[in-house]
PDB file of N, CA and C in Angstrom:
ATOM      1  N   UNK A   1     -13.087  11.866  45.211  1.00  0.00           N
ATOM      2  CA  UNK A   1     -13.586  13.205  45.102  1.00  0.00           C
ATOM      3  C   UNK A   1     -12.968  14.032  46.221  1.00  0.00           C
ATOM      4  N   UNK A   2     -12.533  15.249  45.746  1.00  0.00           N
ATOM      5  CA  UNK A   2     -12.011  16.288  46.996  1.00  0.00           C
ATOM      6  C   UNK A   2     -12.604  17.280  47.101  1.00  0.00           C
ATOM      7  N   UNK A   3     -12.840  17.665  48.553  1.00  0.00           N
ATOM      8  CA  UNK A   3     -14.171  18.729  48.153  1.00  0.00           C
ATOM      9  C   UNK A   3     -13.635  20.131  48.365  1.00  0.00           C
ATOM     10  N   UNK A   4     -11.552  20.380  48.620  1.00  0.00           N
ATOM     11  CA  UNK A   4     -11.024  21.301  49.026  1.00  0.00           C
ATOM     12  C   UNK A   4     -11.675  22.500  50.035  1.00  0.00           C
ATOM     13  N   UNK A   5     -12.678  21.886  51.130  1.00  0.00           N
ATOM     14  CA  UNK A   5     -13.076  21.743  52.165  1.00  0.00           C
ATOM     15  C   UNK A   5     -12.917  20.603  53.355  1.00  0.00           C
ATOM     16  N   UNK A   6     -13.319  21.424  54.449  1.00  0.00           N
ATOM     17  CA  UNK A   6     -13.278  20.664  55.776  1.00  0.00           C
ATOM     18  C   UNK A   6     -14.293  19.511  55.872  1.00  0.00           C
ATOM     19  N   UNK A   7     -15.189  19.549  54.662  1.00  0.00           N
ATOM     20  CA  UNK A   7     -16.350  18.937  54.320  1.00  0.00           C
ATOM     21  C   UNK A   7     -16.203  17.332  53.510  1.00  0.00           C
ATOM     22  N   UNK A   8     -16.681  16.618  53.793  1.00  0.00           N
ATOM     23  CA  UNK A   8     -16.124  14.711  53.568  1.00  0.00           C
ATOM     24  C   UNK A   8     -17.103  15.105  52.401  1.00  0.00           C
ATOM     25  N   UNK A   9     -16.855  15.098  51.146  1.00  0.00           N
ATOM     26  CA  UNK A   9     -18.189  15.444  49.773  1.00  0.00           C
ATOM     27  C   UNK A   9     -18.826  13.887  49.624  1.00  0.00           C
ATOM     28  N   UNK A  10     -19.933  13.770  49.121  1.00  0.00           N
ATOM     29  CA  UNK A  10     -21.162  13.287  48.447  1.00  0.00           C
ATOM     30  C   UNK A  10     -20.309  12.174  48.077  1.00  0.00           C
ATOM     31  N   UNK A  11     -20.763  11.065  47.332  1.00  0.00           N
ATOM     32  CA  UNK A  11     -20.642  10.426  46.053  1.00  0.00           C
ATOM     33  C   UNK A  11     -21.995  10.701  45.472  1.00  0.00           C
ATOM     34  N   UNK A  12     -21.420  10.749  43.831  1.00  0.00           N
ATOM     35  CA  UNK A  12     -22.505  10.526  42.939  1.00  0.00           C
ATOM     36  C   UNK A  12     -23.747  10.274  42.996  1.00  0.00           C
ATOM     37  N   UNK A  13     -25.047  10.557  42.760  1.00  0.00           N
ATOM     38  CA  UNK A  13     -26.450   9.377  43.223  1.00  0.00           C
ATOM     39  C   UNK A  13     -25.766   8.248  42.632  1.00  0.00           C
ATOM     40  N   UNK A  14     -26.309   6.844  43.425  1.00  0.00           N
ATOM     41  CA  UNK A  14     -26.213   5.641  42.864  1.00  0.00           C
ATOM     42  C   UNK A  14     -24.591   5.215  43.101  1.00  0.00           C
ATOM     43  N   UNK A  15     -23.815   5.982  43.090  1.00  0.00           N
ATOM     44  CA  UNK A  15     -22.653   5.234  44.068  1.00  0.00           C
ATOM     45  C   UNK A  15     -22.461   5.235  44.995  1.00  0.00           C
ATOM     46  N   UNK A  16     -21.577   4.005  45.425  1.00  0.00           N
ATOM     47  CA  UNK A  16     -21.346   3.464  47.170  1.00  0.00           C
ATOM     48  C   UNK A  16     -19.885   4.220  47.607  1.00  0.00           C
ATOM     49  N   UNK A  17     -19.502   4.250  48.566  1.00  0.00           N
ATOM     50  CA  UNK A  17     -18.865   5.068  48.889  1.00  0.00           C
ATOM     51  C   UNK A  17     -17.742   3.922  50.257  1.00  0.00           C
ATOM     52  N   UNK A  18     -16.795   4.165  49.506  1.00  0.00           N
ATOM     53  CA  UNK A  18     -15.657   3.068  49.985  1.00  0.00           C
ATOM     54  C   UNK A  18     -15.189   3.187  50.744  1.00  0.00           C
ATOM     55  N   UNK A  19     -14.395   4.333  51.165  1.00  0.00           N
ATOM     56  CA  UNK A  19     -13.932   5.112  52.455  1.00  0.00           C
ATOM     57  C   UNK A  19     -14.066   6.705  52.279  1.00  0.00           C
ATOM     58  N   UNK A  20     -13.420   7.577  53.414  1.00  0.00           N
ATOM     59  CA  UNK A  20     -13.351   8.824  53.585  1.00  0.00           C
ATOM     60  C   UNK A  20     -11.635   9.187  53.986  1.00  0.00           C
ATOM     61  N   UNK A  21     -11.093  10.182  53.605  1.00  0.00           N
ATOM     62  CA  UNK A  21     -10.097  10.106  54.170  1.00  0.00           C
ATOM     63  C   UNK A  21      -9.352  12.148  53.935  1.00  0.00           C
ATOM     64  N   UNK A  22      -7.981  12.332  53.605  1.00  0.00           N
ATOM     65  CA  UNK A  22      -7.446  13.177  53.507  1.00  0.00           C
ATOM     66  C   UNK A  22      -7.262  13.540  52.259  1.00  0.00           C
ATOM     67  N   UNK A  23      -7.101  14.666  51.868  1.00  0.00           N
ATOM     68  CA  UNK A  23      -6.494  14.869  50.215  1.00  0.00           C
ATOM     69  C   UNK A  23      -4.685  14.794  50.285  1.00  0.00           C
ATOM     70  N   UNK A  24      -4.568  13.904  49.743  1.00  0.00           N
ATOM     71  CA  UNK A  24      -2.903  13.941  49.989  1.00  0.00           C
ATOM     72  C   UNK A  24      -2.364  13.815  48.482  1.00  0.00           C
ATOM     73  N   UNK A  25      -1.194  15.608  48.497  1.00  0.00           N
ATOM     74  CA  UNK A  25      -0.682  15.476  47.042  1.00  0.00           C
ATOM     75  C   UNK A  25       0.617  14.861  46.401  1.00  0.00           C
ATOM     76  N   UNK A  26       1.789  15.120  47.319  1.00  0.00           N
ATOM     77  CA  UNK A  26       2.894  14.476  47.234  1.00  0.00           C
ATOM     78  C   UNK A  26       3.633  14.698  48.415  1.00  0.00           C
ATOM     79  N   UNK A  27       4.702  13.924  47.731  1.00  0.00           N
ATOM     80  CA  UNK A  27       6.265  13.864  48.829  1.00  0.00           C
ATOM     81  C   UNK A  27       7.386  14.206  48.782  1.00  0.00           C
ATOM     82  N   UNK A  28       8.225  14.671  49.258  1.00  0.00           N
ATOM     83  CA  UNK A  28       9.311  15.241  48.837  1.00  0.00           C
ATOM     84  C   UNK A  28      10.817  14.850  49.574  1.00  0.00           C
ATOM     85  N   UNK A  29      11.499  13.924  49.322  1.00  0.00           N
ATOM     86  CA  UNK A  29      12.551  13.842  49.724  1.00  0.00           C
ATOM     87  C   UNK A  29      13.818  14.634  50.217  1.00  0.00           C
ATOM     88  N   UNK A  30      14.611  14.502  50.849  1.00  0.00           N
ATOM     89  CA  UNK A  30      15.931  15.177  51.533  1.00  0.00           C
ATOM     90  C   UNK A  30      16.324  15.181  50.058  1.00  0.00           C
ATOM     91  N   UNK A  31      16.803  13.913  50.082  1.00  0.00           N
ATOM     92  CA  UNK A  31      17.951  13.582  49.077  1.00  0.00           C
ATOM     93  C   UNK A  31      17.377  12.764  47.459  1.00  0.00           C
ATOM     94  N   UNK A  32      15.975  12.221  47.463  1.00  0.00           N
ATOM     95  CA  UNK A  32      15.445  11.166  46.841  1.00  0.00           C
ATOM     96  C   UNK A  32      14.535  11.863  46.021  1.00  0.00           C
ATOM     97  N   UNK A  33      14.734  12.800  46.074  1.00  0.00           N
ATOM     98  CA  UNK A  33      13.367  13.721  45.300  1.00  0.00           C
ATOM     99  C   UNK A  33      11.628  13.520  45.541  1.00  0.00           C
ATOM    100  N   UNK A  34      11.082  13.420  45.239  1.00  0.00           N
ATOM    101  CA  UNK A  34       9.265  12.823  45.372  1.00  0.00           C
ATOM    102  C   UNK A  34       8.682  12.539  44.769  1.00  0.00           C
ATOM    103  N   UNK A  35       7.743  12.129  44.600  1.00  0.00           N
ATOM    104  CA  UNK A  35       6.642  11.718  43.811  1.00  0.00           C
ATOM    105  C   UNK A  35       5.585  12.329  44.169  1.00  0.00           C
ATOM    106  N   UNK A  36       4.173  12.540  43.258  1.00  0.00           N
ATOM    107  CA  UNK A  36       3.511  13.026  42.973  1.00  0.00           C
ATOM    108  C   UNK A  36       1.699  12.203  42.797  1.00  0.00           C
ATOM    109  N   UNK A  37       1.164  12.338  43.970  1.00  0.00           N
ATOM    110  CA  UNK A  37      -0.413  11.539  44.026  1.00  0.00           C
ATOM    111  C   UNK A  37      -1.346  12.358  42.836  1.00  0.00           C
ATOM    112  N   UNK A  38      -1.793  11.365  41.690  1.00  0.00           N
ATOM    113  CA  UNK A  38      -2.607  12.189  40.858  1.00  0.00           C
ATOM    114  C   UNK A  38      -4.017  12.011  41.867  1.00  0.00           C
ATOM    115  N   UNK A  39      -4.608  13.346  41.885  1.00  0.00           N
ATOM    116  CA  UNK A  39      -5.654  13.272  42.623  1.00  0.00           C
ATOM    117  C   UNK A  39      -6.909  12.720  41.875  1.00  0.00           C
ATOM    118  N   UNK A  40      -6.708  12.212  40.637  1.00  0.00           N
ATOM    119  CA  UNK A  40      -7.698  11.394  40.485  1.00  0.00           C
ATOM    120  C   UNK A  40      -7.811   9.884  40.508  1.00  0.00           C
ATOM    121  N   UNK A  41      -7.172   9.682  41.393  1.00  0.00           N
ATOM    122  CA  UNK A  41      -6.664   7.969  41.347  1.00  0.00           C
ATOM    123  C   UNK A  41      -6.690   7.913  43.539  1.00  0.00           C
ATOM    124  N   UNK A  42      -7.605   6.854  43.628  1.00  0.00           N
ATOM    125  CA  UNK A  42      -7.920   6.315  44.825  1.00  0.00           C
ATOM    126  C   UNK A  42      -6.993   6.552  46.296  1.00  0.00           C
ATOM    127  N   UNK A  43      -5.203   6.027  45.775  1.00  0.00           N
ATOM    128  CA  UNK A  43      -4.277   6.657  46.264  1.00  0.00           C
ATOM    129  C   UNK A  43      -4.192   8.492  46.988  1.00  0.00           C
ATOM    130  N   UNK A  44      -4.622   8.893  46.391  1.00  0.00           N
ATOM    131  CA  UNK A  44      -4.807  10.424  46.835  1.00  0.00           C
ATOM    132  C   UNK A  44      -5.963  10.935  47.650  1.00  0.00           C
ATOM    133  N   UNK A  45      -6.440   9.470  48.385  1.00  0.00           N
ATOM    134  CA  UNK A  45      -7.335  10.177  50.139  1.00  0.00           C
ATOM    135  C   UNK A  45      -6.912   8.989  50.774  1.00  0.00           C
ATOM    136  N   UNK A  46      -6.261   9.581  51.587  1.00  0.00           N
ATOM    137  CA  UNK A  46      -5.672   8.609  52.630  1.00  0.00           C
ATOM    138  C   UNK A  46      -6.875   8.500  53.782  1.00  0.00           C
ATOM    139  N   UNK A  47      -6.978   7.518  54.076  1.00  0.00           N
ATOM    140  CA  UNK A  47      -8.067   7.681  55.475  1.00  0.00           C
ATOM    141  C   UNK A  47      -7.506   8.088  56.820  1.00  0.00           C
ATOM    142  N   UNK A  48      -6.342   8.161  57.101  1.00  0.00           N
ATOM    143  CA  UNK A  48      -5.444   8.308  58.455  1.00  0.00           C
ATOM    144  C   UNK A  48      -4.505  10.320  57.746  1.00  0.00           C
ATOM    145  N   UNK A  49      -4.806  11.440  58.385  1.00  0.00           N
ATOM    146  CA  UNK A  49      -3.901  12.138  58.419  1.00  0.00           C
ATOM    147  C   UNK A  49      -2.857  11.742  59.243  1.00  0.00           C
ATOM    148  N   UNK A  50      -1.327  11.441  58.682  1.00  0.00           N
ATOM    149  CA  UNK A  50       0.211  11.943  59.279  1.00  0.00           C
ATOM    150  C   UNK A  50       0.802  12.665  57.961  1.00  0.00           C
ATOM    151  N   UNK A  51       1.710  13.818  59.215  1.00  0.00           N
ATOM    152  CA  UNK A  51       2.431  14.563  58.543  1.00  0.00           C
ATOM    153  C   UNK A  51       3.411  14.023  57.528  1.00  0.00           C
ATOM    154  N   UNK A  52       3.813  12.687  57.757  1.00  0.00           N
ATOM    155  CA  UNK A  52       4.596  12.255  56.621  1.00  0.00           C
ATOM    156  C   UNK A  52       3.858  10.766  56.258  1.00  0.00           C
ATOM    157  N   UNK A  53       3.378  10.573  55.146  1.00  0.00           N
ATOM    158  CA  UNK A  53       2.727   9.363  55.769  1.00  0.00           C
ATOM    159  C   UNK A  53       2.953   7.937  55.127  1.00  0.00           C
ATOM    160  N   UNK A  54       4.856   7.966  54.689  1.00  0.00           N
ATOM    161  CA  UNK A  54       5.327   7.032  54.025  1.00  0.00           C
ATOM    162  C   UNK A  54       6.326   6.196  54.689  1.00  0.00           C
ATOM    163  N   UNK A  55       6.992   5.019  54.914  1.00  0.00           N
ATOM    164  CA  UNK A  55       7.848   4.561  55.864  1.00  0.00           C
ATOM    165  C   UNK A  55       8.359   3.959  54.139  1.00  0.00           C
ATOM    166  N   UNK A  56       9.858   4.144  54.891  1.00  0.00           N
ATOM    167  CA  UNK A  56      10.881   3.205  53.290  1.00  0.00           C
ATOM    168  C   UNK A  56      11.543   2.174  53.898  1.00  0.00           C
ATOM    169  N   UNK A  57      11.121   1.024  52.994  1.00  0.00           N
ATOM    170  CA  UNK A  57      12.154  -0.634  53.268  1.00  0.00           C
ATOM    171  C   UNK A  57      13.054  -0.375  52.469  1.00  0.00           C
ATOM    172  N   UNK A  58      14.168  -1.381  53.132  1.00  0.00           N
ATOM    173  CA  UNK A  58      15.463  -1.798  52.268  1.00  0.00           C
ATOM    174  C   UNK A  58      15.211  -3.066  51.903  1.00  0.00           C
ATOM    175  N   UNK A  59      15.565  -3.870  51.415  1.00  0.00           N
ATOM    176  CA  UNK A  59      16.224  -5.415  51.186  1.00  0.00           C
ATOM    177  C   UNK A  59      16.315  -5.952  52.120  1.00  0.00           C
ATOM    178  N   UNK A  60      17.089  -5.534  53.013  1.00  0.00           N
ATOM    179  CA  UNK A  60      17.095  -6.537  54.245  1.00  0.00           C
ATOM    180  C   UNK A  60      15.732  -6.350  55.389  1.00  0.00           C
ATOM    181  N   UNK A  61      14.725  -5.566  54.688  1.00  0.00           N
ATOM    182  CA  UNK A  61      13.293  -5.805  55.867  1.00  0.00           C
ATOM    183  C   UNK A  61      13.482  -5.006  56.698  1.00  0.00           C
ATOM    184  N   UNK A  62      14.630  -4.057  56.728  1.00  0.00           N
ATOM    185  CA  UNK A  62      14.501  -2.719  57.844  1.00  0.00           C
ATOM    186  C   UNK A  62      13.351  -1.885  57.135  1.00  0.00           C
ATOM    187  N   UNK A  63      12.209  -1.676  58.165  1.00  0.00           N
ATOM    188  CA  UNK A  63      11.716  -0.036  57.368  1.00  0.00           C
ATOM    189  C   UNK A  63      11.627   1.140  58.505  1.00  0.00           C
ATOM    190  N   UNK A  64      11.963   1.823  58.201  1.00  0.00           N
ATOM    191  CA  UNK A  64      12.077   3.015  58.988  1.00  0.00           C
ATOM    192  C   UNK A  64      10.857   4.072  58.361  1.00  0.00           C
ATOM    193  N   UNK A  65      10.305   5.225  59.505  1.00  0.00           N
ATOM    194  CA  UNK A  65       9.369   6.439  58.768  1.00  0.00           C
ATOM    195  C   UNK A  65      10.545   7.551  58.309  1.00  0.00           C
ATOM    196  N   UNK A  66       9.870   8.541  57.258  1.00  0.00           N
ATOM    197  CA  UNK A  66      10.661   9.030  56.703  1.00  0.00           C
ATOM    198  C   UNK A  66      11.202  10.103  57.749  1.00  0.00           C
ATOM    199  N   UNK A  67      12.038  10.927  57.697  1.00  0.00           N
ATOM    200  CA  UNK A  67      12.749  11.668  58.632  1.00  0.00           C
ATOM    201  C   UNK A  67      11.783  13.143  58.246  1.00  0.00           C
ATOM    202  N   UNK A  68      12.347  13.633  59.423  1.00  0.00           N
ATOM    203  CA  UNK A  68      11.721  15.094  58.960  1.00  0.00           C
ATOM    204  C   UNK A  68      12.339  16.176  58.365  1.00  0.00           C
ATOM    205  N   UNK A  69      13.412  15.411  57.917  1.00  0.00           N
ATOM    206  CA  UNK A  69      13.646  16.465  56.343  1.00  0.00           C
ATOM    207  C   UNK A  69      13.402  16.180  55.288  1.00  0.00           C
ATOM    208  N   UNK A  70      12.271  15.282  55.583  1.00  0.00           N
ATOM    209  CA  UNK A  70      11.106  14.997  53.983  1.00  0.00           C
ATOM    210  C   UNK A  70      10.380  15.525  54.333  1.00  0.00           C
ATOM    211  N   UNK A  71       9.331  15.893  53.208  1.00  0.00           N
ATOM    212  CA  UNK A  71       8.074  16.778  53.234  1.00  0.00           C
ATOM    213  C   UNK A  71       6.706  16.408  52.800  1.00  0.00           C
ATOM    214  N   UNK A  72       5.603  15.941  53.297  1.00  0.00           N
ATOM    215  CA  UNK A  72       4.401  15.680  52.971  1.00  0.00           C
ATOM    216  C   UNK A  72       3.356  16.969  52.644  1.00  0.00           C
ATOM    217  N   UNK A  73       3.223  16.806  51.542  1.00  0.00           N
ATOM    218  CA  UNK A  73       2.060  18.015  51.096  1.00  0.00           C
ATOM    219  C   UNK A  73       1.095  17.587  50.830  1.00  0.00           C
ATOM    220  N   UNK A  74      -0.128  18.237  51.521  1.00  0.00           N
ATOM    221  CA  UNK A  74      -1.060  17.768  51.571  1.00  0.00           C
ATOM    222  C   UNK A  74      -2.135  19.068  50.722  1.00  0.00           C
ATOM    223  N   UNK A  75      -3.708  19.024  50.208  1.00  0.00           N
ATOM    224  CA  UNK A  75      -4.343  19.970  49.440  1.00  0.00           C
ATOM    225  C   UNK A  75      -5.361  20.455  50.678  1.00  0.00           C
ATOM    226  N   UNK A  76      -4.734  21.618  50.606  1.00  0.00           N
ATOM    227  CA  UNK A  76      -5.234  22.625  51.783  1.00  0.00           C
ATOM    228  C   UNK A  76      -6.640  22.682  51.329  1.00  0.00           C
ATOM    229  N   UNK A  77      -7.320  22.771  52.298  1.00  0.00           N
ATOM    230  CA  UNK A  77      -8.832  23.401  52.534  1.00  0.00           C
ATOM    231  C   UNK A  77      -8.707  24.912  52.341  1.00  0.00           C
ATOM    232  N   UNK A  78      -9.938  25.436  51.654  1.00  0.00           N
ATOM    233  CA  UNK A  78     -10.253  26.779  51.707  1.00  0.00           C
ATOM    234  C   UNK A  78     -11.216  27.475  52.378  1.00  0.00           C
ATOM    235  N   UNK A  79     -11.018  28.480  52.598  1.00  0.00           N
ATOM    236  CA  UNK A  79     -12.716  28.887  53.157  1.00  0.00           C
ATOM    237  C   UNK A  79     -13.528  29.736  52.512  1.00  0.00           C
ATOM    238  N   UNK A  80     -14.753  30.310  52.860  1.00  0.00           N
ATOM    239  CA  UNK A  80     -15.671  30.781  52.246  1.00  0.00           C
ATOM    240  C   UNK A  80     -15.126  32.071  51.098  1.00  0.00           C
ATOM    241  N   UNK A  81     -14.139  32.737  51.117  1.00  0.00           N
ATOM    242  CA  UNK A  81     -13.244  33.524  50.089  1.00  0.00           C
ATOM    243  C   UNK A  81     -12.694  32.819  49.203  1.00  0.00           C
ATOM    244  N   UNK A  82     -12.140  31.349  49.261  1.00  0.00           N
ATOM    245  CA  UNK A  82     -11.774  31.082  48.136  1.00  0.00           C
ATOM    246  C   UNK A  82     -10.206  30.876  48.815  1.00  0.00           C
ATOM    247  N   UNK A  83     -10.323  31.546  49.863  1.00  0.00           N
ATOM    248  CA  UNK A  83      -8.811  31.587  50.071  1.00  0.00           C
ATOM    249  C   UNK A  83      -8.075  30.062  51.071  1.00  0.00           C
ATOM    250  N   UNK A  84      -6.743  29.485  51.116  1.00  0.00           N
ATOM    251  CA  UNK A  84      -6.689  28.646  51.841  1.00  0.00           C
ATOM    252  C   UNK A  84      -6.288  29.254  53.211  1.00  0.00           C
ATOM    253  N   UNK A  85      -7.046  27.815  54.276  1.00  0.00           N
ATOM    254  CA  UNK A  85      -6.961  28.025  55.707  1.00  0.00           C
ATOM    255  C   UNK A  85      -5.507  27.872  55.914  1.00  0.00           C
ATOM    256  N   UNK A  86      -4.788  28.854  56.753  1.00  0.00           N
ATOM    257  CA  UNK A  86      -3.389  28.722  56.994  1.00  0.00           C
ATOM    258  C   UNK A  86      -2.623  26.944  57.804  1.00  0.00           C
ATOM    259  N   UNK A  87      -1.677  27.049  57.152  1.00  0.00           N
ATOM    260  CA  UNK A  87      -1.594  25.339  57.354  1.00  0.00           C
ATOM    261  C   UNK A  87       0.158  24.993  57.928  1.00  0.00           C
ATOM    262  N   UNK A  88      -0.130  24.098  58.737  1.00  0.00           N
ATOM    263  CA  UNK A  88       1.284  23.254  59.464  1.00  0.00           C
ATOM    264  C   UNK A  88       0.876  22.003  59.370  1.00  0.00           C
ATOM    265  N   UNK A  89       2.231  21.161  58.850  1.00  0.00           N
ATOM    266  CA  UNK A  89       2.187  19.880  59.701  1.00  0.00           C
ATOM    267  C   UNK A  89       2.884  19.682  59.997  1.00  0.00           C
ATOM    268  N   UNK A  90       3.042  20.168  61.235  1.00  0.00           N
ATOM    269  CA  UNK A  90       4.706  19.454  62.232  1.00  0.00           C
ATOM    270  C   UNK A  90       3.452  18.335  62.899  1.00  0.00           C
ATOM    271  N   UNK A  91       3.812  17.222  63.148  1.00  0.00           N
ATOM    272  CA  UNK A  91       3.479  16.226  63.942  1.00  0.00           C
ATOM    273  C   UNK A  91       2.344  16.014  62.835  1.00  0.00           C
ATOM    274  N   UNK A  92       1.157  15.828  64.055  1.00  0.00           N
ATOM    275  CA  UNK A  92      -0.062  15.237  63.471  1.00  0.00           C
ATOM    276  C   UNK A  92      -1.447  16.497  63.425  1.00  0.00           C
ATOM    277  N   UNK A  93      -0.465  17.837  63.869  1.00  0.00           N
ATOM    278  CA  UNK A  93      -1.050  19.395  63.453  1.00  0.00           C
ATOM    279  C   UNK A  93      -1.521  19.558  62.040  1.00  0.00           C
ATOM    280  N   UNK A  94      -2.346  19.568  61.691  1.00  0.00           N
ATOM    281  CA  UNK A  94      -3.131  20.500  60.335  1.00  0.00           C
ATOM    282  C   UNK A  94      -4.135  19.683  59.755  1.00  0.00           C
ATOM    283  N   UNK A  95      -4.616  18.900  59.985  1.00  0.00           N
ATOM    284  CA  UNK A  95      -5.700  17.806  60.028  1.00  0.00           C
ATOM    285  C   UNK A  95      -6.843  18.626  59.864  1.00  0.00           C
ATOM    286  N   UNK A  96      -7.086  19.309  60.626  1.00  0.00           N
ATOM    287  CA  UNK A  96      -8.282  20.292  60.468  1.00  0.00           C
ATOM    288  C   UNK A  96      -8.102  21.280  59.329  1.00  0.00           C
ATOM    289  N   UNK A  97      -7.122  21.289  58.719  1.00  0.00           N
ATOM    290  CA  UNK A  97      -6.953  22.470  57.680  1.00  0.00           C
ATOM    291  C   UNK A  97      -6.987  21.812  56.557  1.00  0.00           C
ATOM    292  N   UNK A  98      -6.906  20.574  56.183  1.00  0.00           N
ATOM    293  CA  UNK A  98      -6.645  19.932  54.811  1.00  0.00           C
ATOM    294  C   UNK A  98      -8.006  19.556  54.268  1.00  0.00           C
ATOM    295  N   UNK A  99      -7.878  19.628  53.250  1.00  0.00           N
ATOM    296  CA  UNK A  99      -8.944  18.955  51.936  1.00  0.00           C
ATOM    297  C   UNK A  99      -9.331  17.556  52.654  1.00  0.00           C
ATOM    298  N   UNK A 100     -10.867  17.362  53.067  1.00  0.00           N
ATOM    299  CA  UNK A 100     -11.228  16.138  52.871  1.00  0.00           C
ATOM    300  C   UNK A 100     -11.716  15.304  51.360  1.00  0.00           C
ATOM    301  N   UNK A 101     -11.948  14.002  51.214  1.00  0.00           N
ATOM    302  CA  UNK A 101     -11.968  13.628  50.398  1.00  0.00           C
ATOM    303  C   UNK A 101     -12.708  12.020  50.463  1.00  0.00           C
ATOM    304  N   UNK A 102     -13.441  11.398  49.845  1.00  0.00           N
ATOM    305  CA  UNK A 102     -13.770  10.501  49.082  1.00  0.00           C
ATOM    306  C   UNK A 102     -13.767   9.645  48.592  1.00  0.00           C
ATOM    307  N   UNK A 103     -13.375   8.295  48.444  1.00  0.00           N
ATOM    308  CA  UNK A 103     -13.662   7.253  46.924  1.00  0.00           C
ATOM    309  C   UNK A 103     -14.327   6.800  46.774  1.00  0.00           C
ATOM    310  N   UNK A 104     -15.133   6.897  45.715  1.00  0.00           N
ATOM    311  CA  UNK A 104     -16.702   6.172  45.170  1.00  0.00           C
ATOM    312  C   UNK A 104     -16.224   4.995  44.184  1.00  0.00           C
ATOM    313  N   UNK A 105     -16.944   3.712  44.836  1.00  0.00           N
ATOM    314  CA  UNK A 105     -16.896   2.558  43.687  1.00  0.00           C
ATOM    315  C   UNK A 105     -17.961   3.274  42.528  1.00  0.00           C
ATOM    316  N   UNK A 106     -18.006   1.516  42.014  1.00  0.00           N
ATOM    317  CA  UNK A 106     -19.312   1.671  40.770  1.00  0.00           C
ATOM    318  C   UNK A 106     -20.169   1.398  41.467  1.00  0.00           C
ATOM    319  N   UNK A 107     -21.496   2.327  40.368  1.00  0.00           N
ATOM    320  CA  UNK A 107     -22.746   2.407  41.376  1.00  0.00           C
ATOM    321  C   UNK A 107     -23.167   0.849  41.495  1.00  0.00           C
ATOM    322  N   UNK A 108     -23.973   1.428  42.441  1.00  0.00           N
ATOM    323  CA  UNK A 108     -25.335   0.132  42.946  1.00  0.00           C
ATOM    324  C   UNK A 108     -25.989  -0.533  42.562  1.00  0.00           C
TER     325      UNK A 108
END
């Protein structure tokens, strides 16, 4: 659940509640293009905000984090207008501005 607030939302009555984390939507490559977190699938609240928050292996067991001419987009928080809170993530900056979020197992 994303509550596109600064606000960690509810689960359901009667469900347990698995972790808390970030709303995270996709990624965007230099050269590799991105992929895309459906926000209704568990994958899309990370519990740790980073600005990029994917590292890539090769074959031979090197993994490196992605460079910063990839792009992590994350689902901005809004505020009481409706409107979104202005947003950066250079480093580990905008944490406070992003969508918190949720995953609820099956209930109890």
């Amino acid at each position: 659940m994303h509550s596109q607030t600064t606000n960690i939302p509810d689960c359901p009555n009667d469900y347990r509640s698995l972790w808390t984390g970030y709303s995270y939507v996709m990624n965007k490559g230099k050269d590799l293009g991105g992929s895309v977190q459906d926000l209704g699938s568990p994958g899309s609240c990370l519990e740790k905000f980073e600005a990029l928050p994917f590292i890539e292996c090769n074959q031979n067991r090197k993994c490196v984090r992605y460079s910063t001419a990839n792009r992590g987009y994350w689902l901005a928080a809004v505020n009481s207008e409706g409107r979104p809170l202005p947003m950066s993530t250079t480093g580990q900056q905008g944490a406070d501005r992003v969508s918190r979020c949720r995953v609820c197992g099956t209930p109890i």
